[in-house]
C-alpha atoms as a PDB file:
ATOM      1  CA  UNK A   1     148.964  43.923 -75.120  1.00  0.00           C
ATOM      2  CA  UNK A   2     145.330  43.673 -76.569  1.00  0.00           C
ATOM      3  CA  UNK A   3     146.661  44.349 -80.163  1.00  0.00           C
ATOM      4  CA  UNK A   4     149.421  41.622 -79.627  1.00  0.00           C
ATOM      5  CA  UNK A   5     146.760  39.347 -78.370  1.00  0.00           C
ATOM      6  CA  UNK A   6     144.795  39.811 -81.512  1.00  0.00           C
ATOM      7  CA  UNK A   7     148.076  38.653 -83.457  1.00  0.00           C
ATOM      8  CA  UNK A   8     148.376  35.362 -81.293  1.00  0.00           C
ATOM      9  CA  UNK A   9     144.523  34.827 -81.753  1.00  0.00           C
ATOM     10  CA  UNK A  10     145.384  34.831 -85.551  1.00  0.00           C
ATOM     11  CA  UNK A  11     147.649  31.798 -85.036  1.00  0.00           C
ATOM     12  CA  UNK A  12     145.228  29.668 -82.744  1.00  0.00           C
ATOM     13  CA  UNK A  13     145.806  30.549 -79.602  1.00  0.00           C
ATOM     14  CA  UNK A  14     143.634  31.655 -77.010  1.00  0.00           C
ATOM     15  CA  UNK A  15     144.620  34.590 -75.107  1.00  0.00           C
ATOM     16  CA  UNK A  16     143.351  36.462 -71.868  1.00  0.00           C
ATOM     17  CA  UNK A  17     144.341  40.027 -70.978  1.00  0.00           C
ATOM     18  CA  UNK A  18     144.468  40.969 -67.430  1.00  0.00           C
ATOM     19  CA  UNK A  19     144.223  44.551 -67.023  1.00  0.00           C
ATOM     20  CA  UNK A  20     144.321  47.233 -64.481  1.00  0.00           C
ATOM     21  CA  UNK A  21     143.560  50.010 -66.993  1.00  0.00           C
ATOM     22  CA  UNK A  22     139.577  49.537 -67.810  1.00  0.00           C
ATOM     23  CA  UNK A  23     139.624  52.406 -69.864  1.00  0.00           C
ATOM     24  CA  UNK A  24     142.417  51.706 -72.104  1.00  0.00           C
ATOM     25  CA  UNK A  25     141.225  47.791 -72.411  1.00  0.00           C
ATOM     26  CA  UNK A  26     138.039  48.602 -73.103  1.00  0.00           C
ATOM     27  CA  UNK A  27     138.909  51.257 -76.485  1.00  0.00           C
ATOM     28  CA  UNK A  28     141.985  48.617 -78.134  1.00  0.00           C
ATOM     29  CA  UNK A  29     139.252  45.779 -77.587  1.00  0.00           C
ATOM     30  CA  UNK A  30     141.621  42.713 -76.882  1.00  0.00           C
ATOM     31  CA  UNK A  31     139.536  39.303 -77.776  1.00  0.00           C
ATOM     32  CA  UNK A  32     138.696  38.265 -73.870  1.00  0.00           C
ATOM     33  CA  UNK A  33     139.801  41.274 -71.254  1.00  0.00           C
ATOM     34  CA  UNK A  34     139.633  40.311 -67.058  1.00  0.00           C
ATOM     35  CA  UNK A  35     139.407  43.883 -65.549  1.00  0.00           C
ATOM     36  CA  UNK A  36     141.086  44.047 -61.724  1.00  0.00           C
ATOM     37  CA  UNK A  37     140.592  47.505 -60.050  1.00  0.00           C
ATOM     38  CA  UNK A  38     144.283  47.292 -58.243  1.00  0.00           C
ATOM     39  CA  UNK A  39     146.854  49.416 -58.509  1.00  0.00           C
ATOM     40  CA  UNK A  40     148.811  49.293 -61.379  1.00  0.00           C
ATOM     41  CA  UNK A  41     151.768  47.153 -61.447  1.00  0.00           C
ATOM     42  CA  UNK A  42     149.552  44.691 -59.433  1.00  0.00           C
ATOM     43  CA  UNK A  43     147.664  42.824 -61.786  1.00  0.00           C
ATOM     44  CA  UNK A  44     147.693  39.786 -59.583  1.00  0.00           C
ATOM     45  CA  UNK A  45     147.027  41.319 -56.159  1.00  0.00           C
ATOM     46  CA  UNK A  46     149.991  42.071 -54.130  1.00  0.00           C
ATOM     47  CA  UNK A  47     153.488  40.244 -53.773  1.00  0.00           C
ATOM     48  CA  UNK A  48     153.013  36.937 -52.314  1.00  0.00           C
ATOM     49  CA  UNK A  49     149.445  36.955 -51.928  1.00  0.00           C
ATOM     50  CA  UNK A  50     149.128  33.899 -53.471  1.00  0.00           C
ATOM     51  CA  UNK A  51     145.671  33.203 -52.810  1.00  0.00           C
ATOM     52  CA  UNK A  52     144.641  36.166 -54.702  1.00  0.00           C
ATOM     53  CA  UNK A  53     147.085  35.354 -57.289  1.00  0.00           C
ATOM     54  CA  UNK A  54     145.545  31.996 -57.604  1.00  0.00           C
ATOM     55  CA  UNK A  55     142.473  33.297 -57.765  1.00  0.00           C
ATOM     56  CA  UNK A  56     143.148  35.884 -60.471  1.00  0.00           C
ATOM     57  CA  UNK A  57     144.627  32.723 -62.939  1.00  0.00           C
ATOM     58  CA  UNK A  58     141.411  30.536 -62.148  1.00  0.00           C
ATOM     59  CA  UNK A  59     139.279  33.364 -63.085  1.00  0.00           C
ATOM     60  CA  UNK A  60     141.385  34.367 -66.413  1.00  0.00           C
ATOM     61  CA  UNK A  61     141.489  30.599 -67.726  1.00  0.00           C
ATOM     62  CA  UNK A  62     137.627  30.288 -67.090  1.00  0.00           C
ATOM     63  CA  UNK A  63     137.635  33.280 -68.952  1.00  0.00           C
ATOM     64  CA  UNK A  64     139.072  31.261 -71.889  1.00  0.00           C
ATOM     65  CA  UNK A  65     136.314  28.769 -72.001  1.00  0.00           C
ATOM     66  CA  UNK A  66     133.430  30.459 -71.022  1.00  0.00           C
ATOM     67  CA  UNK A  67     133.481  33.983 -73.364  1.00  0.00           C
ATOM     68  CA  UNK A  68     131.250  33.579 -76.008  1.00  0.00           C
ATOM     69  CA  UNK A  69     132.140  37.057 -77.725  1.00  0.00           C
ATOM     70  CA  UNK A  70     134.654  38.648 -79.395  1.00  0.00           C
ATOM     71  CA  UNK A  71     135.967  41.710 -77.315  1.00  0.00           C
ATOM     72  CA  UNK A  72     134.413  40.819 -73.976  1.00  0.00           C
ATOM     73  CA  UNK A  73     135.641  42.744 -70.930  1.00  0.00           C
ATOM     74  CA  UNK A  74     134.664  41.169 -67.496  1.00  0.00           C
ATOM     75  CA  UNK A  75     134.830  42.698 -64.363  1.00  0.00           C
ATOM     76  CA  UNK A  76     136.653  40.807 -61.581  1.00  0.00           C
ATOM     77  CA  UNK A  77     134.758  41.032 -58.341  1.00  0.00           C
ATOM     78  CA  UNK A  78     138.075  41.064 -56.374  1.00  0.00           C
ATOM     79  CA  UNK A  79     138.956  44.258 -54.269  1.00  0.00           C
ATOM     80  CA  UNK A  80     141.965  45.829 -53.276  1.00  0.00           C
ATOM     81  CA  UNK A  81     142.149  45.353 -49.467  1.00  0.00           C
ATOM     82  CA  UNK A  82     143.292  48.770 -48.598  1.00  0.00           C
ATOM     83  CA  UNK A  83     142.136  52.602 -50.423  1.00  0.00           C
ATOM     84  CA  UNK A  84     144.634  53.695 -52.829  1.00  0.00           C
ATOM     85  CA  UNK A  85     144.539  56.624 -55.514  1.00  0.00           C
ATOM     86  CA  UNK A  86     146.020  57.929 -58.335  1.00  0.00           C
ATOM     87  CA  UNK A  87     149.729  59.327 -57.202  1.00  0.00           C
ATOM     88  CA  UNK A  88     150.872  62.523 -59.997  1.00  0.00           C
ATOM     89  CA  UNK A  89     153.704  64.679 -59.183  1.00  0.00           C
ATOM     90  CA  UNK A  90     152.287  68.272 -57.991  1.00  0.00           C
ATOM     91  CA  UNK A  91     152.945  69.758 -60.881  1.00  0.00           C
ATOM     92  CA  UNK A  92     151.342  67.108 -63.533  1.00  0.00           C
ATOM     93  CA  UNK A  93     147.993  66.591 -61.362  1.00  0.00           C
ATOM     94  CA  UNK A  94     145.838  69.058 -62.271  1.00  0.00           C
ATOM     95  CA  UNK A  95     146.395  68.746 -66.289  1.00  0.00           C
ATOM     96  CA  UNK A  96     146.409  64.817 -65.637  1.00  0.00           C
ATOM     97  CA  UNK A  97     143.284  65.025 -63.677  1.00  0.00           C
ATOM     98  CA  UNK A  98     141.223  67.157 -66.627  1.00  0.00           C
ATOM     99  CA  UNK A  99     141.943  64.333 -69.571  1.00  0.00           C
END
């Protein structure tokens, strides 16, 4: 999404990633990047949570008007209300675990 963001940039639009992949965000470099450690396929917090979801908008639009650099990458401050990990099949966990 970052290097499709650049794209709409080009064309005057002002765009706001919201990732749950830091790592990844952080190397393609989209113009304004709103980090959520949550699982992934939960970028807005979980299914009808709407406060969080709410939230999560509020702080990607301010995002929007307040970045002042290109490439910024903000942290969220939200956390995921119950432990979760990384889930690999047996067999892929060790060699997924070592990259």
């Amino acid at each position: 999404m970052g290097l499709v963001s650049r794209v709409v940039e080009e064309a005057g639009i002002p765009t706001v990633c919201i990732s749950t992949g830091r790592d990844l965000t952080a190397k393609v470099k989209p113009p304004r990047s709103l980090f959520l450690n949550f699982p992934m396929g939960n970028t807005f917090g979980k299914a009808g949570d709407v406060n969080t979801q709410t939230e999560v908008l509020r702080m990607a639009l301010d995002l929007v008007v307040t970045a002042r650099q290109a490439g910024i990458l903000v942290d969220a401050p939200l956390q995921w209300p119950t432990p979760f990990t990384l889930d690999l099949p047996p067999a892929n966990r060790e060699e997924q675990l070592k990259k």
